[in-house]
C-alpha atoms as a PDB file:
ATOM      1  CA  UNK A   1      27.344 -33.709  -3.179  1.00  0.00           C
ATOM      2  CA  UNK A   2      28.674 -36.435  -0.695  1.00  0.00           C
ATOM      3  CA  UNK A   3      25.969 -36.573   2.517  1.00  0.00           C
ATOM      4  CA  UNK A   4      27.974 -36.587   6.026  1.00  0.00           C
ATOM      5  CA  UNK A   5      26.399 -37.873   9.150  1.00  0.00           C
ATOM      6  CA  UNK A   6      28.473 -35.693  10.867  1.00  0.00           C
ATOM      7  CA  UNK A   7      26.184 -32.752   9.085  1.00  0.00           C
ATOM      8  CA  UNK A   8      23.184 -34.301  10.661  1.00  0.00           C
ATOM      9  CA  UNK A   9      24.724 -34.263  14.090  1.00  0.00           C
ATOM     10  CA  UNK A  10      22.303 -32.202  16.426  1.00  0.00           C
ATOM     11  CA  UNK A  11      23.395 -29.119  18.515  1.00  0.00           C
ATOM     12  CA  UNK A  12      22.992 -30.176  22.414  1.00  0.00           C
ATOM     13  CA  UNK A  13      23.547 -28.052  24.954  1.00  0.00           C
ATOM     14  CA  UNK A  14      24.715 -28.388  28.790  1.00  0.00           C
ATOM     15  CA  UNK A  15      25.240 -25.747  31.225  1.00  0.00           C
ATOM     16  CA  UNK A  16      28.761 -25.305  33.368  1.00  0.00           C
ATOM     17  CA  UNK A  17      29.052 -22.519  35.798  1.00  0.00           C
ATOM     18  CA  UNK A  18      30.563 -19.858  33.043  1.00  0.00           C
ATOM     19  CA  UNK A  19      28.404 -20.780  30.103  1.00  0.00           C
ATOM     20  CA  UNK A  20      25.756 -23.053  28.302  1.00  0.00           C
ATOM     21  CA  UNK A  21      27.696 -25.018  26.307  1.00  0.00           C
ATOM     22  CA  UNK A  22      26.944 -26.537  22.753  1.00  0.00           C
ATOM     23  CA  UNK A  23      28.372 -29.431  21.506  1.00  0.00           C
ATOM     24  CA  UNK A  24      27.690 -32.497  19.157  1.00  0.00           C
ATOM     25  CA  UNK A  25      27.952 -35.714  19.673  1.00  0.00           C
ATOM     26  CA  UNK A  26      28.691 -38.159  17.347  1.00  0.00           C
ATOM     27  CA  UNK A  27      29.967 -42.191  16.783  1.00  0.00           C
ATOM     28  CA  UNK A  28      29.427 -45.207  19.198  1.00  0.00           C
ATOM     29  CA  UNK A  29      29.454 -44.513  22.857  1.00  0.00           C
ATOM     30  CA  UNK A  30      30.502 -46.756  26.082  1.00  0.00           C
ATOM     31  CA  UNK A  31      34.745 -45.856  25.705  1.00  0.00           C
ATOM     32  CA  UNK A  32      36.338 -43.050  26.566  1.00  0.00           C
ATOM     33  CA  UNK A  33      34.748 -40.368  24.524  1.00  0.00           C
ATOM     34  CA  UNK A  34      37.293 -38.059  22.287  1.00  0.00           C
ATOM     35  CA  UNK A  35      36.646 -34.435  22.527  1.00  0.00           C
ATOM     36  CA  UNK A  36      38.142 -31.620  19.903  1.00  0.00           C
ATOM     37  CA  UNK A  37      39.652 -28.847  20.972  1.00  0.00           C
ATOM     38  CA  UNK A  38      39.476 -26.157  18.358  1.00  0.00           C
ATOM     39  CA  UNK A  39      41.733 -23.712  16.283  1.00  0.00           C
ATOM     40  CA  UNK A  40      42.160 -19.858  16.510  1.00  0.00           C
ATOM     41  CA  UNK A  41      38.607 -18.161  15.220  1.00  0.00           C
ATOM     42  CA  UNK A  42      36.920 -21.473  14.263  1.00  0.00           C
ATOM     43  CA  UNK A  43      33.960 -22.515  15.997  1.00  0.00           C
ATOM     44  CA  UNK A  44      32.352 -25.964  15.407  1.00  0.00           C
ATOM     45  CA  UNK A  45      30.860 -25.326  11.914  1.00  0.00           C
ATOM     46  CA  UNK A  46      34.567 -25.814  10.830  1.00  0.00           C
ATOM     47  CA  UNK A  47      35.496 -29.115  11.690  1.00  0.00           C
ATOM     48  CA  UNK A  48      35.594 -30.797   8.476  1.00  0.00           C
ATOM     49  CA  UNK A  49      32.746 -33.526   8.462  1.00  0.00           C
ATOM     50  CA  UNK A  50      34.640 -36.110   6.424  1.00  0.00           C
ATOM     51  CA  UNK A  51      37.109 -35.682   9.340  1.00  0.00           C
ATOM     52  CA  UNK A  52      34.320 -36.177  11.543  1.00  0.00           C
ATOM     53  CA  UNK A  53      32.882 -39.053  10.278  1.00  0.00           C
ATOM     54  CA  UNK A  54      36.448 -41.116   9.923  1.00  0.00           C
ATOM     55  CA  UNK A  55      36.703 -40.474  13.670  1.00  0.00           C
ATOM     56  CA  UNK A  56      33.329 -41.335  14.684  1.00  0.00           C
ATOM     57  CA  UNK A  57      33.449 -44.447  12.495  1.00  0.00           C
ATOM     58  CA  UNK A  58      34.859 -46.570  15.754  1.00  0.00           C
ATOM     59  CA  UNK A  59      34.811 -43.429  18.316  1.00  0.00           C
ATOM     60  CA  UNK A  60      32.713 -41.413  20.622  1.00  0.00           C
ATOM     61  CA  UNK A  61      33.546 -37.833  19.406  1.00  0.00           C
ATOM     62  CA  UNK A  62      32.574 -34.661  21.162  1.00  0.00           C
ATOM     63  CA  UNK A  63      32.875 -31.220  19.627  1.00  0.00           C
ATOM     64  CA  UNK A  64      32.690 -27.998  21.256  1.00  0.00           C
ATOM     65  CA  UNK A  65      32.380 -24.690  21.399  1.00  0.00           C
ATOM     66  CA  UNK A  66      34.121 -23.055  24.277  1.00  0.00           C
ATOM     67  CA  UNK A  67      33.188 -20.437  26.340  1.00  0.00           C
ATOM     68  CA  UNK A  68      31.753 -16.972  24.858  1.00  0.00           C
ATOM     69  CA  UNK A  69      32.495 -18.797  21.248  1.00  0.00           C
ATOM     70  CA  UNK A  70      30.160 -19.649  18.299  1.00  0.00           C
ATOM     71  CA  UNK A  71      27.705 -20.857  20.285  1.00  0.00           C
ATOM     72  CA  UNK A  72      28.244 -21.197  23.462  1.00  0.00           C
ATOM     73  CA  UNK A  73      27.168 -17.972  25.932  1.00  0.00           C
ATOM     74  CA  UNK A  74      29.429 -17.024  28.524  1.00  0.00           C
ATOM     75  CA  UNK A  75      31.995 -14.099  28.864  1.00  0.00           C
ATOM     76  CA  UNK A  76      35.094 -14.858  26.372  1.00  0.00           C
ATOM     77  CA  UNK A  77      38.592 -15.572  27.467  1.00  0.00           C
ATOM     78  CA  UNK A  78      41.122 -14.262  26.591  1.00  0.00           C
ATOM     79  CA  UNK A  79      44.381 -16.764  28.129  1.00  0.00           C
ATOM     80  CA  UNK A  80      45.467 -20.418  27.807  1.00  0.00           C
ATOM     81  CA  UNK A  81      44.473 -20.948  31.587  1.00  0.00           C
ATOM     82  CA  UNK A  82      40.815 -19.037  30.922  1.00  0.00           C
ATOM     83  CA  UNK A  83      40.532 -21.402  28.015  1.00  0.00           C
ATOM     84  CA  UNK A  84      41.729 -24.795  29.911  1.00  0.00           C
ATOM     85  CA  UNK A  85      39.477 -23.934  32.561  1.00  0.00           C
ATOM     86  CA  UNK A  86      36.791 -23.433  29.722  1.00  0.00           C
ATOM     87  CA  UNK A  87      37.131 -27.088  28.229  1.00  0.00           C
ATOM     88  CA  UNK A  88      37.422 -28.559  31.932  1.00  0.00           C
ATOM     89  CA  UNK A  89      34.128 -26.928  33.138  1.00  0.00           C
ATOM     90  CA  UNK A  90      32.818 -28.353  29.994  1.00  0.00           C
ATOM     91  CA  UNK A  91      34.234 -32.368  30.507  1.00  0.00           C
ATOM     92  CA  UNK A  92      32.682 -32.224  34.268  1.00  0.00           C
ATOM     93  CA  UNK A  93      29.224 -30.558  32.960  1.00  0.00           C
ATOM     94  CA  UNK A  94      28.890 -33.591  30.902  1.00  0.00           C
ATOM     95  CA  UNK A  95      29.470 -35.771  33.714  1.00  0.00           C
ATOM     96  CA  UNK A  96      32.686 -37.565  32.042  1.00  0.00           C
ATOM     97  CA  UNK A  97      35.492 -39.008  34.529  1.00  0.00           C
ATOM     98  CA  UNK A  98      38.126 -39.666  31.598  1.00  0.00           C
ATOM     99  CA  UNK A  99      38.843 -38.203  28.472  1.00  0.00           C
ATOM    100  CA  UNK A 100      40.706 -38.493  25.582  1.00  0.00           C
ATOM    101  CA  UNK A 101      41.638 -34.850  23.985  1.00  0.00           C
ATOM    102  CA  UNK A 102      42.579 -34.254  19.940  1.00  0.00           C
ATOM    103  CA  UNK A 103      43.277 -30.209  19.691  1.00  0.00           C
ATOM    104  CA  UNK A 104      43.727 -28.622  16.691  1.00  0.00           C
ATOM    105  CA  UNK A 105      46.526 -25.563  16.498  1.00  0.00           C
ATOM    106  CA  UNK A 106      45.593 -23.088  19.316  1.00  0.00           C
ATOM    107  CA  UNK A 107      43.214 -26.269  20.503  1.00  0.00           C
ATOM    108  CA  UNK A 108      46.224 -28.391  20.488  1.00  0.00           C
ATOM    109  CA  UNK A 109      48.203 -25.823  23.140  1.00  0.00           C
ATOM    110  CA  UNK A 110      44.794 -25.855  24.973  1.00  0.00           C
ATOM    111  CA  UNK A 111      44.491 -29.841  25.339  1.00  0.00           C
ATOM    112  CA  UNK A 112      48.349 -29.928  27.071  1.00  0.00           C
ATOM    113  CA  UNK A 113      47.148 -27.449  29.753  1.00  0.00           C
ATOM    114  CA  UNK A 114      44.329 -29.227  30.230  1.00  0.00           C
ATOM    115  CA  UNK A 115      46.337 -32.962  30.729  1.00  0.00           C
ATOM    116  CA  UNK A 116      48.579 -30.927  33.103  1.00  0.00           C
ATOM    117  CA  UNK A 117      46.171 -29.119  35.478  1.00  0.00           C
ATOM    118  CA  UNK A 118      43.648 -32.149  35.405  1.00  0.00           C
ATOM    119  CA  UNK A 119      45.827 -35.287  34.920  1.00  0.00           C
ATOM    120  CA  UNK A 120      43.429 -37.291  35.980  1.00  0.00           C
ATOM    121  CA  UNK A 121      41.065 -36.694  33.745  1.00  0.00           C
ATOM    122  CA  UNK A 122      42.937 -37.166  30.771  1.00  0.00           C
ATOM    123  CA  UNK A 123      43.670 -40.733  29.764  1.00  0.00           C
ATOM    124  CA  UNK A 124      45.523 -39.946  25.893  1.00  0.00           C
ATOM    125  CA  UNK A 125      46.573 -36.360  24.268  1.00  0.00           C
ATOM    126  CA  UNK A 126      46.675 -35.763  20.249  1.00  0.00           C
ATOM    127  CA  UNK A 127      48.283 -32.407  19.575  1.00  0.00           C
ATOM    128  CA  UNK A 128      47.626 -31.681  15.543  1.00  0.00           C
ATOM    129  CA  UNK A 129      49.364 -28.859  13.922  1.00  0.00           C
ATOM    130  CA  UNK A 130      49.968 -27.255  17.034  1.00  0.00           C
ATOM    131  CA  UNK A 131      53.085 -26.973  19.468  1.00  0.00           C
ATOM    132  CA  UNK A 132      53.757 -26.458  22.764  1.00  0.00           C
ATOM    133  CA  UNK A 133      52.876 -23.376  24.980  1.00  0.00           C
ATOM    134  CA  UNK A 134      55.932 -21.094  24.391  1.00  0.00           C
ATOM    135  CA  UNK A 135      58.650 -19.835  22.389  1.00  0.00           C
ATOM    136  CA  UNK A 136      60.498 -22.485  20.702  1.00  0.00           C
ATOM    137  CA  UNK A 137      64.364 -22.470  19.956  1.00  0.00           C
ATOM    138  CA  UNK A 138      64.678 -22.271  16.501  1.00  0.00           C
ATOM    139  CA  UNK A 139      61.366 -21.710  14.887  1.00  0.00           C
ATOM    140  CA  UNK A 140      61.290 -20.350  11.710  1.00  0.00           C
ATOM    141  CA  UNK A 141      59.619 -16.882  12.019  1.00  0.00           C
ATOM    142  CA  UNK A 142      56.030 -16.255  10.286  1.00  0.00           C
ATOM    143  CA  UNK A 143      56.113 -14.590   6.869  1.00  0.00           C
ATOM    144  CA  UNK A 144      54.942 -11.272   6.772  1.00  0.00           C
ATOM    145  CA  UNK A 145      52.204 -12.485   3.941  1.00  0.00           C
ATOM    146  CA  UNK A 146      50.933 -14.406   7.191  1.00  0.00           C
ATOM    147  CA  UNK A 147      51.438 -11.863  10.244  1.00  0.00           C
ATOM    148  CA  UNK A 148      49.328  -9.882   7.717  1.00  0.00           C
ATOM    149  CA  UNK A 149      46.165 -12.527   7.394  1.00  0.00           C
ATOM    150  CA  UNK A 150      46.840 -12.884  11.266  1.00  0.00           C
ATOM    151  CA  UNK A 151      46.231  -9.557  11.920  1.00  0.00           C
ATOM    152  CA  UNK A 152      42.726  -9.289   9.800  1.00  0.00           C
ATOM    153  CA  UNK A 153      39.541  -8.707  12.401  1.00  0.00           C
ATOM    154  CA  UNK A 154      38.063 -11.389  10.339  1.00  0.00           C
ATOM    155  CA  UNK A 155      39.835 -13.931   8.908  1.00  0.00           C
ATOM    156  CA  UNK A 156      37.026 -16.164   7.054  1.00  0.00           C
ATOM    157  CA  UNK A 157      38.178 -14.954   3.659  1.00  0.00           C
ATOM    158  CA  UNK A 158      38.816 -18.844   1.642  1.00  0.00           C
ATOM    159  CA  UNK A 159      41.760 -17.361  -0.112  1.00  0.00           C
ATOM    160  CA  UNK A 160      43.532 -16.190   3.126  1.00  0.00           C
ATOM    161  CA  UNK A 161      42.468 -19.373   4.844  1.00  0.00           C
ATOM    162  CA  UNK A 162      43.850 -21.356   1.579  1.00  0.00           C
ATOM    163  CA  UNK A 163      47.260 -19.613   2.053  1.00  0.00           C
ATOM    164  CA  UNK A 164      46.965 -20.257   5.985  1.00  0.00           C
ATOM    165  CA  UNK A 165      46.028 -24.016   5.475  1.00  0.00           C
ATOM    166  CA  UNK A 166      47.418 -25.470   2.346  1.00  0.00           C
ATOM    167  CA  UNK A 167      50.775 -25.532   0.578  1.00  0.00           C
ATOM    168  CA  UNK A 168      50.762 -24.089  -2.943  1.00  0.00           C
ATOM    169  CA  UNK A 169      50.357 -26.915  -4.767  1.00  0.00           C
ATOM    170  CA  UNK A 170      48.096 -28.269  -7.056  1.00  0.00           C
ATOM    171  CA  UNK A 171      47.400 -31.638  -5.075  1.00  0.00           C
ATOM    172  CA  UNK A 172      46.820 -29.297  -1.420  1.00  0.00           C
ATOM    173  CA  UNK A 173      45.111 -26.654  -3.176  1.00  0.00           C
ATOM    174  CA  UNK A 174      42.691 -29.175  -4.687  1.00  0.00           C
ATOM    175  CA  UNK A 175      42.069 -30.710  -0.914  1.00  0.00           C
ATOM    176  CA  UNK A 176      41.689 -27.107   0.343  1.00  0.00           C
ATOM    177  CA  UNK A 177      38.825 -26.756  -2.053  1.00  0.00           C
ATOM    178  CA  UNK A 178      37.079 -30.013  -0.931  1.00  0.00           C
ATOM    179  CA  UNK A 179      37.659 -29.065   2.832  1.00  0.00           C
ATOM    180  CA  UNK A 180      35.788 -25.895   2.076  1.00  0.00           C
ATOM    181  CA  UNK A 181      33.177 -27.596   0.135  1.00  0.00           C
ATOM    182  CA  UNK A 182      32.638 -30.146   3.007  1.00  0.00           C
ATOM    183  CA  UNK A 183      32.198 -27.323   5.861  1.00  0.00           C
ATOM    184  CA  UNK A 184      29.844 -25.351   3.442  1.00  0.00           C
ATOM    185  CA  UNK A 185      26.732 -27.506   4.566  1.00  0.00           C
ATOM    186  CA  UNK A 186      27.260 -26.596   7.805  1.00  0.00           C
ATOM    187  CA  UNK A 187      28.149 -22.949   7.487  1.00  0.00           C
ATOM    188  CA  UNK A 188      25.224 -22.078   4.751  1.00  0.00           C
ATOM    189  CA  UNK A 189      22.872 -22.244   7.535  1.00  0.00           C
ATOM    190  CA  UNK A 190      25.054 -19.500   8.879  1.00  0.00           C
ATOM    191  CA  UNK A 191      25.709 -20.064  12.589  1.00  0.00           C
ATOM    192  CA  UNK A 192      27.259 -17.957  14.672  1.00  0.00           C
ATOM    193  CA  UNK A 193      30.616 -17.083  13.849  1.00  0.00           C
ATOM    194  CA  UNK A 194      33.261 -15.737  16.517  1.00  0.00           C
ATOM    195  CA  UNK A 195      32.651 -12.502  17.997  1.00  0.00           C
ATOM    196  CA  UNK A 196      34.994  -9.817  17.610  1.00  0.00           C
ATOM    197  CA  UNK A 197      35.677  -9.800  21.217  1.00  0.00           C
ATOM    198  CA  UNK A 198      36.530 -13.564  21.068  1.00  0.00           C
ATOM    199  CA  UNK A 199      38.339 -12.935  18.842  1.00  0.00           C
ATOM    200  CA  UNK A 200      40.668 -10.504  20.098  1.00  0.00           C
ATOM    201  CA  UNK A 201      40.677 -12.280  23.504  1.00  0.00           C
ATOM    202  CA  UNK A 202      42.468 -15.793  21.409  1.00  0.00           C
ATOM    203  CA  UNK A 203      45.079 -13.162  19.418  1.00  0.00           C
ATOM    204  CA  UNK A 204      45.505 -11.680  23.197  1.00  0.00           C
ATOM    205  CA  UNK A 205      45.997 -14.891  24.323  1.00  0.00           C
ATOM    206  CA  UNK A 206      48.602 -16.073  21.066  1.00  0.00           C
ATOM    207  CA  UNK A 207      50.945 -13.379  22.219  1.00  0.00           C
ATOM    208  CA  UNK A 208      51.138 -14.509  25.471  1.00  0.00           C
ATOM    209  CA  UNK A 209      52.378 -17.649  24.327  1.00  0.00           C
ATOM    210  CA  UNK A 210      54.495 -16.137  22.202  1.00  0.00           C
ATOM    211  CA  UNK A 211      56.640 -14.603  25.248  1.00  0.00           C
ATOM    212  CA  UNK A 212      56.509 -17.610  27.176  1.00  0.00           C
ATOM    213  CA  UNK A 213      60.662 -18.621  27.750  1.00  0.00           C
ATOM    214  CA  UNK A 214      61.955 -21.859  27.030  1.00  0.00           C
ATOM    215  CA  UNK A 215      62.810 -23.587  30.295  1.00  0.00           C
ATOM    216  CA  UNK A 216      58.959 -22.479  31.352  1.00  0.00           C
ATOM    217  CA  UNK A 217      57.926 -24.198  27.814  1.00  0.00           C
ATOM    218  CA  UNK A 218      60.325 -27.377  28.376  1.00  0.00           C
ATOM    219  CA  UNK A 219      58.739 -27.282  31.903  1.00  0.00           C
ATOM    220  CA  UNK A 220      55.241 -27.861  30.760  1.00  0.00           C
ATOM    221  CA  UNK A 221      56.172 -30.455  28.237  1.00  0.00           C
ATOM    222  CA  UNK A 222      57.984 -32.481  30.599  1.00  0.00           C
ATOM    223  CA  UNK A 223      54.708 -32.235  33.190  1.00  0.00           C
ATOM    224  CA  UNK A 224      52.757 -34.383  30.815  1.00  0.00           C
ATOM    225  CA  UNK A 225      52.983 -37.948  31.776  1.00  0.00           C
ATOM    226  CA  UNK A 226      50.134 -39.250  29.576  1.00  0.00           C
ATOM    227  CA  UNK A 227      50.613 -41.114  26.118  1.00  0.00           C
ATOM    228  CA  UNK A 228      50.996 -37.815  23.603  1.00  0.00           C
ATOM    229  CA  UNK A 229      50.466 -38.146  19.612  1.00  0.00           C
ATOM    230  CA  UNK A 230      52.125 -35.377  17.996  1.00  0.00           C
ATOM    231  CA  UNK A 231      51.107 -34.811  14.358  1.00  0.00           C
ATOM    232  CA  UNK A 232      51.769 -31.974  12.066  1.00  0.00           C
ATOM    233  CA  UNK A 233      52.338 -30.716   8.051  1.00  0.00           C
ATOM    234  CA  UNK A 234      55.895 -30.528   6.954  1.00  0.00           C
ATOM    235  CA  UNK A 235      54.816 -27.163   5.365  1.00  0.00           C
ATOM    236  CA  UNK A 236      52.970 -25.406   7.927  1.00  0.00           C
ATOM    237  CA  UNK A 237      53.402 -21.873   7.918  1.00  0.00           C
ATOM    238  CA  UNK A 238      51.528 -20.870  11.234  1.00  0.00           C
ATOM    239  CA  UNK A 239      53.080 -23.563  13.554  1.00  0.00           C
ATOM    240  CA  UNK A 240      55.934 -24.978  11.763  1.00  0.00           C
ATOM    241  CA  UNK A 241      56.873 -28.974  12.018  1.00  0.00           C
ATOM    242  CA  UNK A 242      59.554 -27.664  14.180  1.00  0.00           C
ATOM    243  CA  UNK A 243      57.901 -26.979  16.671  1.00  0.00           C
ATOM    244  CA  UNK A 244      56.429 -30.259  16.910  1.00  0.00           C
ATOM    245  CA  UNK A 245      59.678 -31.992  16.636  1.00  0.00           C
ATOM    246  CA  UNK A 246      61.515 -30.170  19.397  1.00  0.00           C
ATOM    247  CA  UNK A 247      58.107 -31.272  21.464  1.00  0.00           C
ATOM    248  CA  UNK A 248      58.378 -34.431  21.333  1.00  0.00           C
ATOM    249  CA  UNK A 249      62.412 -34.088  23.034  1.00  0.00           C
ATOM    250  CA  UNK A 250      60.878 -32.986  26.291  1.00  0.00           C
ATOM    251  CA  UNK A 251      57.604 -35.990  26.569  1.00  0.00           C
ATOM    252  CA  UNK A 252      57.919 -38.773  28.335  1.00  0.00           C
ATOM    253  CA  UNK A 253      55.633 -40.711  25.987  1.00  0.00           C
ATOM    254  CA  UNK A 254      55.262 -39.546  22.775  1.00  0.00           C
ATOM    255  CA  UNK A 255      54.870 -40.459  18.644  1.00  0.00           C
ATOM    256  CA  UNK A 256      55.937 -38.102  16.375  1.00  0.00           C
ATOM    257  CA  UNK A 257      54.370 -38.269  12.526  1.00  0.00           C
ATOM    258  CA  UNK A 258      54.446 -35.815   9.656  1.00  0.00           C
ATOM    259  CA  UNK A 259      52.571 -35.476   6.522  1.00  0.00           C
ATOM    260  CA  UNK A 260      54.670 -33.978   3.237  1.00  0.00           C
ATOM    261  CA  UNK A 261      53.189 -32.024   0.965  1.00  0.00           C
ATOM    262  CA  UNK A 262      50.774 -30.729   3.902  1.00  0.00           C
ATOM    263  CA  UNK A 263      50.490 -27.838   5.833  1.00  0.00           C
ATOM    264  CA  UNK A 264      48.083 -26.430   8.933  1.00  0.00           C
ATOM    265  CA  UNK A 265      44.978 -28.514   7.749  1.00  0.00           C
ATOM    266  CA  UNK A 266      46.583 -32.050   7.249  1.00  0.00           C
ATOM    267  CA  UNK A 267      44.269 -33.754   9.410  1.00  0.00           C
ATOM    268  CA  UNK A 268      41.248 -32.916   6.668  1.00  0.00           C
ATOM    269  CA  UNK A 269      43.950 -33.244   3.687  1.00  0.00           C
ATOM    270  CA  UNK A 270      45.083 -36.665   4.813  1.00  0.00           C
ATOM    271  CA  UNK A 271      41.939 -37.188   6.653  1.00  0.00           C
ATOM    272  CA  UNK A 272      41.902 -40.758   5.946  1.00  0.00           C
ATOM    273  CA  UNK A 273      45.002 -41.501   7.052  1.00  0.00           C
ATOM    274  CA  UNK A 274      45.636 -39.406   9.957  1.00  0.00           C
ATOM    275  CA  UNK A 275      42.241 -40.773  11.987  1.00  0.00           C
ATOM    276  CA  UNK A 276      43.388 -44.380  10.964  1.00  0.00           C
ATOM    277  CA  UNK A 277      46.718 -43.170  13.060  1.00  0.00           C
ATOM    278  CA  UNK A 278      44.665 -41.726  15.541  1.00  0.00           C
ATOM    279  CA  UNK A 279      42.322 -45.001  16.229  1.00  0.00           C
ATOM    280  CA  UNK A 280      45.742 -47.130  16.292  1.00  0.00           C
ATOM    281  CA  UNK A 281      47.019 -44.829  18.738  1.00  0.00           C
ATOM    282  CA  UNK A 282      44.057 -45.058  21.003  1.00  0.00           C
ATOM    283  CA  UNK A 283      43.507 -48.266  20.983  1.00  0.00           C
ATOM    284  CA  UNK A 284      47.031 -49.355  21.434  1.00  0.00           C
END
């Protein structure tokens, strides 16, 4: 079995006014430091330490656990503003005057509220297989295969996560297998997973978004002023490429790049690849 540094990353903790937070820290620091904003239900056990160690290679990376999550304390929220708030409180506890944010699905939605209501604190924005806060014009609707996995109290079952993650082939199913492999390290020392209450409050918080019009949507889009990296599957059935690409319209600054033959979890499928973008795109 391949060792990870990233595995051998300790659990620190600092305390904001909601919560103790625990993060880890990881990769060469003195730049701006990179922190990951998370997906729906995943806490940082998940974050693929192959991932992790491509983007620590030349980066100082920060992973998190937001408030009332995994295993951070603190009351859970349960809205896109209770969870920006969450990851700013977090930034300031650790003392950090600029940022660079990579979120992940719901963590992508998460990291463009945060570069809106602290602008200042956010130098560069990657948004991976994610989209932007509201309903999007022509979005293919979710199958009811997924609506149905959604809809689970727990969703940690691999073969719903497989469905969720990777296309059905061979070549993604195969890299959904060694993504699961990678995190089991991690999650065999079985951490704390997400509440149910978290939970809920995140699916609360989806449908929200859900209802959110367009010209509000196109509004927050077009409030971002920093330097945006927009990266998704071509086959993602939670957050289609779409929605990415009808993004990117409404930035003022932004790269657009897909992956075929990838879905939700491209970043760990083309894990290589995809931090190599994200290191030229930081350091341009």
């Amino acid at each position: 079995m391949t060792t990870y540094l990233a595995d051998k990353a300790e659990d620190l903790t600092v305390e904001g006014p909601s919560a103790r937070f625990t993060y880890r820290r990881m990769g060469p620091q003195g730049g701006v430091p990179l922190i990951l904003l998370n997906r729906l239900r995943g806490t940082i056990d998940w974050w693929d330490p192959e991932f992790l160690d491509y983007l620590a290679a030349d980066h100082d990376v920060i992973l998190f656990d937001n408030v009332g999550v995994g295993y951070t304390d603190g009351e859970p929220r349960d809205s896109l503003e209770g969870f920006a708030e969450g990851a700013v409180e977090f930034i300031e506890a650790l003392g950090l005057a600029h940022v660079d944010l990579l979120g992940w699905s719901l963590g992508g939605i998460v990291a463009q509220r945060v570069a809106v209501r602290r602008p200042e604190l956010v130098r560069k924005l990657i948004v991976a297989g994610s989209g932007p806060a509201g309903w999007v014009p022509g979005a293919p609707p979710m199958s009811e295969k997924v609506l149905g996995i959604m809809s689970k109290p727990d969703c940690g079952d691999q073969d719903d996560m497989m469905h969720l993650f990777y296309p059905d082939t061979d070549a993604a199913r195969a890299a959904g297998r060694d993504h699961f492999s990678h995190v089991s390290t991690r999650l065999a020392a079985r951490g704390p997973g997400i509440s149910e209450p978290a939970a809920n409050g995140q699916l609360a918080a989806v449908g929200m978004l859900l209802a959110v019009p367009f010209d509000e949507m196109r509004a927050g889009l077009e409030a971002i002023k920093q330097p945006v990296l927009y990266a998704n599957g071509l086959h993602d059935v939670l957050i289609p490429a779409h929605n990415s690409y009808i993004a990117v319209q409404h930035l003022d600054n932004a790269t657009l790049v897909l992956y075929t033959g990838a879905g939700h979890a491209f970043l760990f499928q083309y894990a290589k690849a995809f931090t190599k973008q994200v290191a030229d795109f930081l350091s341009a």
